[in-house]
C-alpha atoms as a PDB file:
ATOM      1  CA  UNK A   1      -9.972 104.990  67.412  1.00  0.00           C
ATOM      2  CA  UNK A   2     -10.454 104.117  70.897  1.00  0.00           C
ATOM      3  CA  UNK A   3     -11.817 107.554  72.949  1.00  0.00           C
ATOM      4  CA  UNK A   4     -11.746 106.792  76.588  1.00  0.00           C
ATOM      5  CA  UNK A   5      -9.067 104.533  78.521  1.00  0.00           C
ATOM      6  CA  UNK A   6     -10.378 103.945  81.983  1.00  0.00           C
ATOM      7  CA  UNK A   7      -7.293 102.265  84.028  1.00  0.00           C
ATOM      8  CA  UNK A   8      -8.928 100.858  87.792  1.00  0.00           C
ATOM      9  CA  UNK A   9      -7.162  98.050  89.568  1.00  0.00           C
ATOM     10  CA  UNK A  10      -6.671  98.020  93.017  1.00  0.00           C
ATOM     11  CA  UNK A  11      -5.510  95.072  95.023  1.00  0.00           C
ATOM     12  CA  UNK A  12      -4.058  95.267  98.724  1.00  0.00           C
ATOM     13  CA  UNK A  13      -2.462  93.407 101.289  1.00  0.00           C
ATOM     14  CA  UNK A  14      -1.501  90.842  99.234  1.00  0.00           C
ATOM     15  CA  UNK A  15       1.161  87.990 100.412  1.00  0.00           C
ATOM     16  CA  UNK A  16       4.565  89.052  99.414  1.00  0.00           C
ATOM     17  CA  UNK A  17       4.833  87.565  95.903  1.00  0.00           C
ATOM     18  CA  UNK A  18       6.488  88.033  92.429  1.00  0.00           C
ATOM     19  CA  UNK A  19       4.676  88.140  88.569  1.00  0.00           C
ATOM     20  CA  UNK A  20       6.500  86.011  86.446  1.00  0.00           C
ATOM     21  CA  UNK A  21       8.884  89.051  85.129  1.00  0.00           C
ATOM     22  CA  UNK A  22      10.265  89.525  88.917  1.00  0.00           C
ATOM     23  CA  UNK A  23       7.700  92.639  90.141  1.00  0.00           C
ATOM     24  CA  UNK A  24       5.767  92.956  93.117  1.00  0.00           C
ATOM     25  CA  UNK A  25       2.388  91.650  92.267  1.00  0.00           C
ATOM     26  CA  UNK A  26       0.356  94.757  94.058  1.00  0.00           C
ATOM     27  CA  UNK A  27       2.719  97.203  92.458  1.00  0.00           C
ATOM     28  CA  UNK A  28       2.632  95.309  89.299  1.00  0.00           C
ATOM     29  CA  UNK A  29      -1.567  94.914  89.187  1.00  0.00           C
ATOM     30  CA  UNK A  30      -2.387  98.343  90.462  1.00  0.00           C
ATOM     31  CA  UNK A  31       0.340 101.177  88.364  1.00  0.00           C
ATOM     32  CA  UNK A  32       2.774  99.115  86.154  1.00  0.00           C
ATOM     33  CA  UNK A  33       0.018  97.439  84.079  1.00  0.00           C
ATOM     34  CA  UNK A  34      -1.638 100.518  84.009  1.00  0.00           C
ATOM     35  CA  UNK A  35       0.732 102.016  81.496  1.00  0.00           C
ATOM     36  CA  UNK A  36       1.552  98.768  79.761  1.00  0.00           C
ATOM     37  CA  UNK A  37      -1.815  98.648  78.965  1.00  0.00           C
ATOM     38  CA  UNK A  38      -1.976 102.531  77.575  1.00  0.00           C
ATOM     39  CA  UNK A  39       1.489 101.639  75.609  1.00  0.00           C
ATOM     40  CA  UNK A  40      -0.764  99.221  73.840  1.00  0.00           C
ATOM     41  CA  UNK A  41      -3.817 101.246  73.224  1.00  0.00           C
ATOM     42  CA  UNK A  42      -1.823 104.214  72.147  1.00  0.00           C
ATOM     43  CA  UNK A  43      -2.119 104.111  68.437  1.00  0.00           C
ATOM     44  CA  UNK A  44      -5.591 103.387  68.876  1.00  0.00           C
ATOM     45  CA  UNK A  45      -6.053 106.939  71.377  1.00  0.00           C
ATOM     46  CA  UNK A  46      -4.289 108.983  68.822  1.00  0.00           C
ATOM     47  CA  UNK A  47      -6.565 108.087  65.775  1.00  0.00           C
ATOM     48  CA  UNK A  48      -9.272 109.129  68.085  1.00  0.00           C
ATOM     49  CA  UNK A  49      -7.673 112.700  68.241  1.00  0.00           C
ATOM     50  CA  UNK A  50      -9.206 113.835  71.293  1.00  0.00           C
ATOM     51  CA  UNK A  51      -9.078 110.702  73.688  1.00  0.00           C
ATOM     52  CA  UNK A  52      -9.092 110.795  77.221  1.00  0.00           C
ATOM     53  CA  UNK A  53      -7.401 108.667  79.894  1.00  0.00           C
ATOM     54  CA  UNK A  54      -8.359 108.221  83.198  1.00  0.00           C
ATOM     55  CA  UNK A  55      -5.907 106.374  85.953  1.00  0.00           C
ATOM     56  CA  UNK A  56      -8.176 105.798  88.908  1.00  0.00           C
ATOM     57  CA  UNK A  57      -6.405 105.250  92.820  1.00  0.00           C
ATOM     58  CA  UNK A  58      -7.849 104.295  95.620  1.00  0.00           C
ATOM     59  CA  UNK A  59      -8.054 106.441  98.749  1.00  0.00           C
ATOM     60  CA  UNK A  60      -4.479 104.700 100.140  1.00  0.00           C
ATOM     61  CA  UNK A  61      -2.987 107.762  98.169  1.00  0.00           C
ATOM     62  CA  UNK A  62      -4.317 109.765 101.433  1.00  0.00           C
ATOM     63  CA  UNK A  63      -1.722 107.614 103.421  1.00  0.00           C
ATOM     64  CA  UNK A  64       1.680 108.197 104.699  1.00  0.00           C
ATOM     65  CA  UNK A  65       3.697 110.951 102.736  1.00  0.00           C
ATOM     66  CA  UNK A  66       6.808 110.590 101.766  1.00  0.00           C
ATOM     67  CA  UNK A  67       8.901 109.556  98.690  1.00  0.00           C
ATOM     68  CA  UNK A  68       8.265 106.103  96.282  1.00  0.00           C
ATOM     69  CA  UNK A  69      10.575 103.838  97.532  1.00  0.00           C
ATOM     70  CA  UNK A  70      12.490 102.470  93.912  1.00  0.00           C
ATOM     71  CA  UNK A  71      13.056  98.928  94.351  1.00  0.00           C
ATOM     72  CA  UNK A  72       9.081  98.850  93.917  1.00  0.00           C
ATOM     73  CA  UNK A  73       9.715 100.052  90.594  1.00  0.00           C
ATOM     74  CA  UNK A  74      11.883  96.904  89.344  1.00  0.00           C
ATOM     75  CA  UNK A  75      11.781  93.190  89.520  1.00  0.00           C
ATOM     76  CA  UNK A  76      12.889  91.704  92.780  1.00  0.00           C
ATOM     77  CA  UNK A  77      13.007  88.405  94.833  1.00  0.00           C
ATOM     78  CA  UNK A  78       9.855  87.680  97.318  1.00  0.00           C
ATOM     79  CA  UNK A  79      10.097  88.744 100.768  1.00  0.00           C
ATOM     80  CA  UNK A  80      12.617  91.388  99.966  1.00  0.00           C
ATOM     81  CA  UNK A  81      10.189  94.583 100.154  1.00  0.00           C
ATOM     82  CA  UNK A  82       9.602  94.426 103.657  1.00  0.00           C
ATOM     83  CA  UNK A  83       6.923  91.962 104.183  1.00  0.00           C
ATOM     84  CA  UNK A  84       3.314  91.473 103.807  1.00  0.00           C
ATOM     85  CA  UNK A  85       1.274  94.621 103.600  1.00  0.00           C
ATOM     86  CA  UNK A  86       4.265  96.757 103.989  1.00  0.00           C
ATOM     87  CA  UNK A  87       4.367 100.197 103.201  1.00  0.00           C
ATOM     88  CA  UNK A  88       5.413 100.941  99.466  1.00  0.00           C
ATOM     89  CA  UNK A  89       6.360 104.416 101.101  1.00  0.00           C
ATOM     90  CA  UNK A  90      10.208 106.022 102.188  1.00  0.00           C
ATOM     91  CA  UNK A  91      10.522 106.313 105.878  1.00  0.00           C
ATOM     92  CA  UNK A  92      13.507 108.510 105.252  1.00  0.00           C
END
């Protein structure tokens, strides 16, 4: 079985684009694939019996407080997030 799962992506300030299943390509690259790919591996972790994994952020998770806004979480047209480099973060 597999022991360690080490999840590390991190891509900013991209242009305000869609993956091909409607998601925000940051959001999509840097959490959402993140757990797709431990979905995968899960069988795999449990024969291990011990396995570890690790989900590595950047130091943006120091920014701006405030609750996830949820139309990150769910496909979505470009341009409809805000903008380029907008903040993924509630202002309410």
């Amino acid at each position: 079985g597999l022991h360690v799962l080490i999840n590390n992506a991190g891509i900013m300030a991209q242009r305000d684009v869609r993956t091909k299943d409607g998601f925000d390509v940051q959001m999509q690259t840097n959490h959402l694939s993140h757990f797709l790919l431990t979905a995968l591996l899960f069988d795999s972790l449990r024969k291990a019996g011990n396995a570890r994994v690790v989900c590595h952020s950047s130091t943006a998770r120091h920014g701006p407080g405030g609750d996830l806004r949820k139309d990150h979480f769910q496909p979505c047209p470009a341009n409809s997030l805000g903008g380029d480099s907008g903040s993924i973060v509630s202002e309410s």
